[in-house]
N, C-alpha and C. Protein backbone atom coordinates (compact mmCIF):
# COMPACT_ATOMS: atom_id res chain seq x y z
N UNK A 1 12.60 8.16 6.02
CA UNK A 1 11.38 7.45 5.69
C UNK A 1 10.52 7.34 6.95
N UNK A 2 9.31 7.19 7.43
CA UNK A 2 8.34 7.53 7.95
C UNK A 2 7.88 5.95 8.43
N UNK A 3 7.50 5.14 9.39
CA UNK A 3 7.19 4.14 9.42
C UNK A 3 5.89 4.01 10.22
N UNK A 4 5.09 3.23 9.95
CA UNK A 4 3.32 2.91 10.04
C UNK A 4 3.08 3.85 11.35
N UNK A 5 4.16 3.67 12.27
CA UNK A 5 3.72 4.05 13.82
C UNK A 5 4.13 5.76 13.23
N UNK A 6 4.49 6.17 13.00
CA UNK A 6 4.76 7.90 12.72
C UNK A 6 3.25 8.51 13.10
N UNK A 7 3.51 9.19 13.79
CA UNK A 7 1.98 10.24 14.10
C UNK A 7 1.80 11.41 12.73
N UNK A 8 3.02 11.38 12.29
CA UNK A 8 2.96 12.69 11.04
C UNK A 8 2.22 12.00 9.73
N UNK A 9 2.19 10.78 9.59
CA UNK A 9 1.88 9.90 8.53
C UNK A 9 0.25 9.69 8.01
N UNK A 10 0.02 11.04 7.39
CA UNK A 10 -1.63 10.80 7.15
C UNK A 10 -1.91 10.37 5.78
N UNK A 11 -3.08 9.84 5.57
CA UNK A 11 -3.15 9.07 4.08
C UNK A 11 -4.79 9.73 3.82
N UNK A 12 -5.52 10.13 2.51
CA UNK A 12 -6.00 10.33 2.29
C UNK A 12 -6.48 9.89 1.45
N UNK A 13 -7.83 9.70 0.84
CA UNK A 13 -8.76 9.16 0.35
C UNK A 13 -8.71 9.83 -1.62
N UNK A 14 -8.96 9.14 -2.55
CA UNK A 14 -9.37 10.33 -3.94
C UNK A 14 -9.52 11.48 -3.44
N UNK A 15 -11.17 11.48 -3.32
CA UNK A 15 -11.58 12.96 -3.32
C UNK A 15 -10.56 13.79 -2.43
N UNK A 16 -10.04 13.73 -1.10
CA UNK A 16 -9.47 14.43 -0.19
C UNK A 16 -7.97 14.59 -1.18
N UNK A 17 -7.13 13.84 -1.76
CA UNK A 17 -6.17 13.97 -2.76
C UNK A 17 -6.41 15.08 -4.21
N UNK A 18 -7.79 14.98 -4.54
CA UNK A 18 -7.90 15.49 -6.02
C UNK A 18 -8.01 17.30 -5.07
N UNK A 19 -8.57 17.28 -4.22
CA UNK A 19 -8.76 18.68 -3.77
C UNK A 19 -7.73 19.19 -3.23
N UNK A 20 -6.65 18.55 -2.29
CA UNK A 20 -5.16 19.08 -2.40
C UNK A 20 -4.60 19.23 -3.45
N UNK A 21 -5.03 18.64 -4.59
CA UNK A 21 -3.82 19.20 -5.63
C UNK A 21 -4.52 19.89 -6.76
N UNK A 22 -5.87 19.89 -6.27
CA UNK A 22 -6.64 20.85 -7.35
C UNK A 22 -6.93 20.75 -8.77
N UNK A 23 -7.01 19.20 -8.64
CA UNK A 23 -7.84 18.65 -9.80
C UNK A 23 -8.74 17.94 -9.70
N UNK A 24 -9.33 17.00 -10.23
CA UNK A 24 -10.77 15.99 -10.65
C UNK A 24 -10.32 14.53 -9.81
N UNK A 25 -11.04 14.23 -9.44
CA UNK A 25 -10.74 12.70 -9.13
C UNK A 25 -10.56 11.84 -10.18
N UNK A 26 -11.20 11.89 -11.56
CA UNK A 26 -11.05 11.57 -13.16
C UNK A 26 -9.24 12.02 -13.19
N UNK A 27 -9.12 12.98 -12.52
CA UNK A 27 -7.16 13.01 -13.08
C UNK A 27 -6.62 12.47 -11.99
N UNK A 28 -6.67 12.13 -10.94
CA UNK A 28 -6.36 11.26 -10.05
C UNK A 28 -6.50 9.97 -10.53
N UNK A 29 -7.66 9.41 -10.94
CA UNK A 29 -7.45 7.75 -11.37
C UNK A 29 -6.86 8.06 -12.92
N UNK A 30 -6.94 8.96 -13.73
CA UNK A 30 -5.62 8.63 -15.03
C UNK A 30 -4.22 9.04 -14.02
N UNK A 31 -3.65 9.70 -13.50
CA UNK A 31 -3.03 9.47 -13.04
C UNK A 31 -2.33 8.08 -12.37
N UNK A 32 -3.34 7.51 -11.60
CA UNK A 32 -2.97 6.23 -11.34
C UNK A 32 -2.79 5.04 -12.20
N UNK A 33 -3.46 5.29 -13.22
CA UNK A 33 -3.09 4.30 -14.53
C UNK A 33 -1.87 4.30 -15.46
N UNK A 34 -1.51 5.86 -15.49
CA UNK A 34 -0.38 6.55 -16.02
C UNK A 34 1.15 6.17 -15.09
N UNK A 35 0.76 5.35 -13.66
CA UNK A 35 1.77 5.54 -12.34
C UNK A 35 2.33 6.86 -12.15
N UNK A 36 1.76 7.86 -12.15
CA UNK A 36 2.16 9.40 -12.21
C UNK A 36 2.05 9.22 -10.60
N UNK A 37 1.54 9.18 -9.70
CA UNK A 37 1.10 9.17 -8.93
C UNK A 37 1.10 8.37 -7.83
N UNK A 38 1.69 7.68 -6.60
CA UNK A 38 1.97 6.75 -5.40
C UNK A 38 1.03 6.68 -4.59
N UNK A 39 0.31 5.51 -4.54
CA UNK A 39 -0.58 5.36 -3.69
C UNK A 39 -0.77 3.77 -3.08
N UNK A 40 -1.37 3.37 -2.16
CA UNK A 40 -1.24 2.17 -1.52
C UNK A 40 -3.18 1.87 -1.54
N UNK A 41 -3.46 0.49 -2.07
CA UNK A 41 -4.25 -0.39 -2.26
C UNK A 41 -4.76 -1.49 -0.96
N UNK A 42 -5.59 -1.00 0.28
CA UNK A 42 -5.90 -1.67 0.82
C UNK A 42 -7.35 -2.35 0.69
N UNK A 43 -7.49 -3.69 0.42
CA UNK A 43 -8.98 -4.53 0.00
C UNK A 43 -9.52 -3.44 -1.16
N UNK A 44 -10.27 -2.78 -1.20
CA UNK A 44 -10.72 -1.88 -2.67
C UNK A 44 -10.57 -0.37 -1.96
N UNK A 45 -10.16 -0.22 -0.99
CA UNK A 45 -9.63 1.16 -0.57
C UNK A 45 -8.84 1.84 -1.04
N UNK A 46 -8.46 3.02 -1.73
CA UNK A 46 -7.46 3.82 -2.34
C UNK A 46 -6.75 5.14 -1.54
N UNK A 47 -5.81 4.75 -0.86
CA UNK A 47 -5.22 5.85 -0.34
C UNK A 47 -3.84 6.24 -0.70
N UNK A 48 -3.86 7.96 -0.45
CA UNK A 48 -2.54 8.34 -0.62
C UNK A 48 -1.79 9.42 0.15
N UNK A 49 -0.57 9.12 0.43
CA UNK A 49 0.02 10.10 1.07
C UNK A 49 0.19 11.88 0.76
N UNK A 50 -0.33 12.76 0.89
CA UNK A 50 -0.19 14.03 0.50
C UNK A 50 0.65 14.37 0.21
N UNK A 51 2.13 14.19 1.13
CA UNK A 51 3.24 14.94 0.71
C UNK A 51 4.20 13.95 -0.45
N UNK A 52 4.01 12.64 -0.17
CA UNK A 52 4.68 11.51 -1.53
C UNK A 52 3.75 12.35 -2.89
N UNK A 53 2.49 12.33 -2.95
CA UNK A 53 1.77 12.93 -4.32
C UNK A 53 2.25 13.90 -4.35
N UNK A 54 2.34 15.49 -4.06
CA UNK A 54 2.94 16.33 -4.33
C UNK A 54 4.02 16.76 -4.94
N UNK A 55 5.11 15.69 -3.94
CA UNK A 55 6.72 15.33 -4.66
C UNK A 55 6.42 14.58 -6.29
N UNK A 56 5.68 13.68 -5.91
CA UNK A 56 6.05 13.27 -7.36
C UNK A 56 5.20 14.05 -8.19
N UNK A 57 4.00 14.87 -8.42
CA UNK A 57 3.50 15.75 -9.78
C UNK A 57 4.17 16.57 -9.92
N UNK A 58 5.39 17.32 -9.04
CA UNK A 58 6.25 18.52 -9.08
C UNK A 58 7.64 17.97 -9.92
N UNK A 59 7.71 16.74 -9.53
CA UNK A 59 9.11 16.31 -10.57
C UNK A 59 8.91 16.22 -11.73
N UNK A 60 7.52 15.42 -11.86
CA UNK A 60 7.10 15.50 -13.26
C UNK A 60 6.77 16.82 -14.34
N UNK A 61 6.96 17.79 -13.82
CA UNK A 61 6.69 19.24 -14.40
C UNK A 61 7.37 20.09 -14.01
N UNK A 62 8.74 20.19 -13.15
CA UNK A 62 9.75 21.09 -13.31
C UNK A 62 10.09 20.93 -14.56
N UNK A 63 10.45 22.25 -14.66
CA UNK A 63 11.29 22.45 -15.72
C UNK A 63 12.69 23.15 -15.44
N UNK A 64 13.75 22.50 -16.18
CA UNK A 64 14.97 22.63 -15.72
C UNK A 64 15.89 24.07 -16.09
N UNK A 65 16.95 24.06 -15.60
CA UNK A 65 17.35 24.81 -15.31
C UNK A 65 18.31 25.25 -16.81
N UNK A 66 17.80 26.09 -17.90
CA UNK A 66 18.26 26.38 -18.95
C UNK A 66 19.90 27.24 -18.64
């Protein structure tokens, strides 16, 4: 786990999130309503970690091993 002081630890904004994963900022906030998605709530700020979002839309859509 990664703690506040980590230099590797970048957080990104909607828009900078919807364009790493190559969708809408509209599927970013259903996402966030859905909890598909991990993100941290500072005063009305919305940020999220790149590589936590990634991990979790990839678990949600593997498909297993027949």
């Amino acid at each position: 786990m990664r703690s506040v002081h980590d230099s590797s630890l970048k957080l990104v904004r909607k828009r900078e999130i919807a364009e790493i994963l190559g969708v809408s900022v509209r599927t970013i906030e259903n996402w966030m309503n859905e909890r598909r998605i991990p993100y941290l709530k500072v005063d009305r700020i919305v940020l999220f970690d790149p590589e936590k979002a990634k991990r979790a839309i990839i678990s949600q859509y593997e498909v297993p091993d027949c």
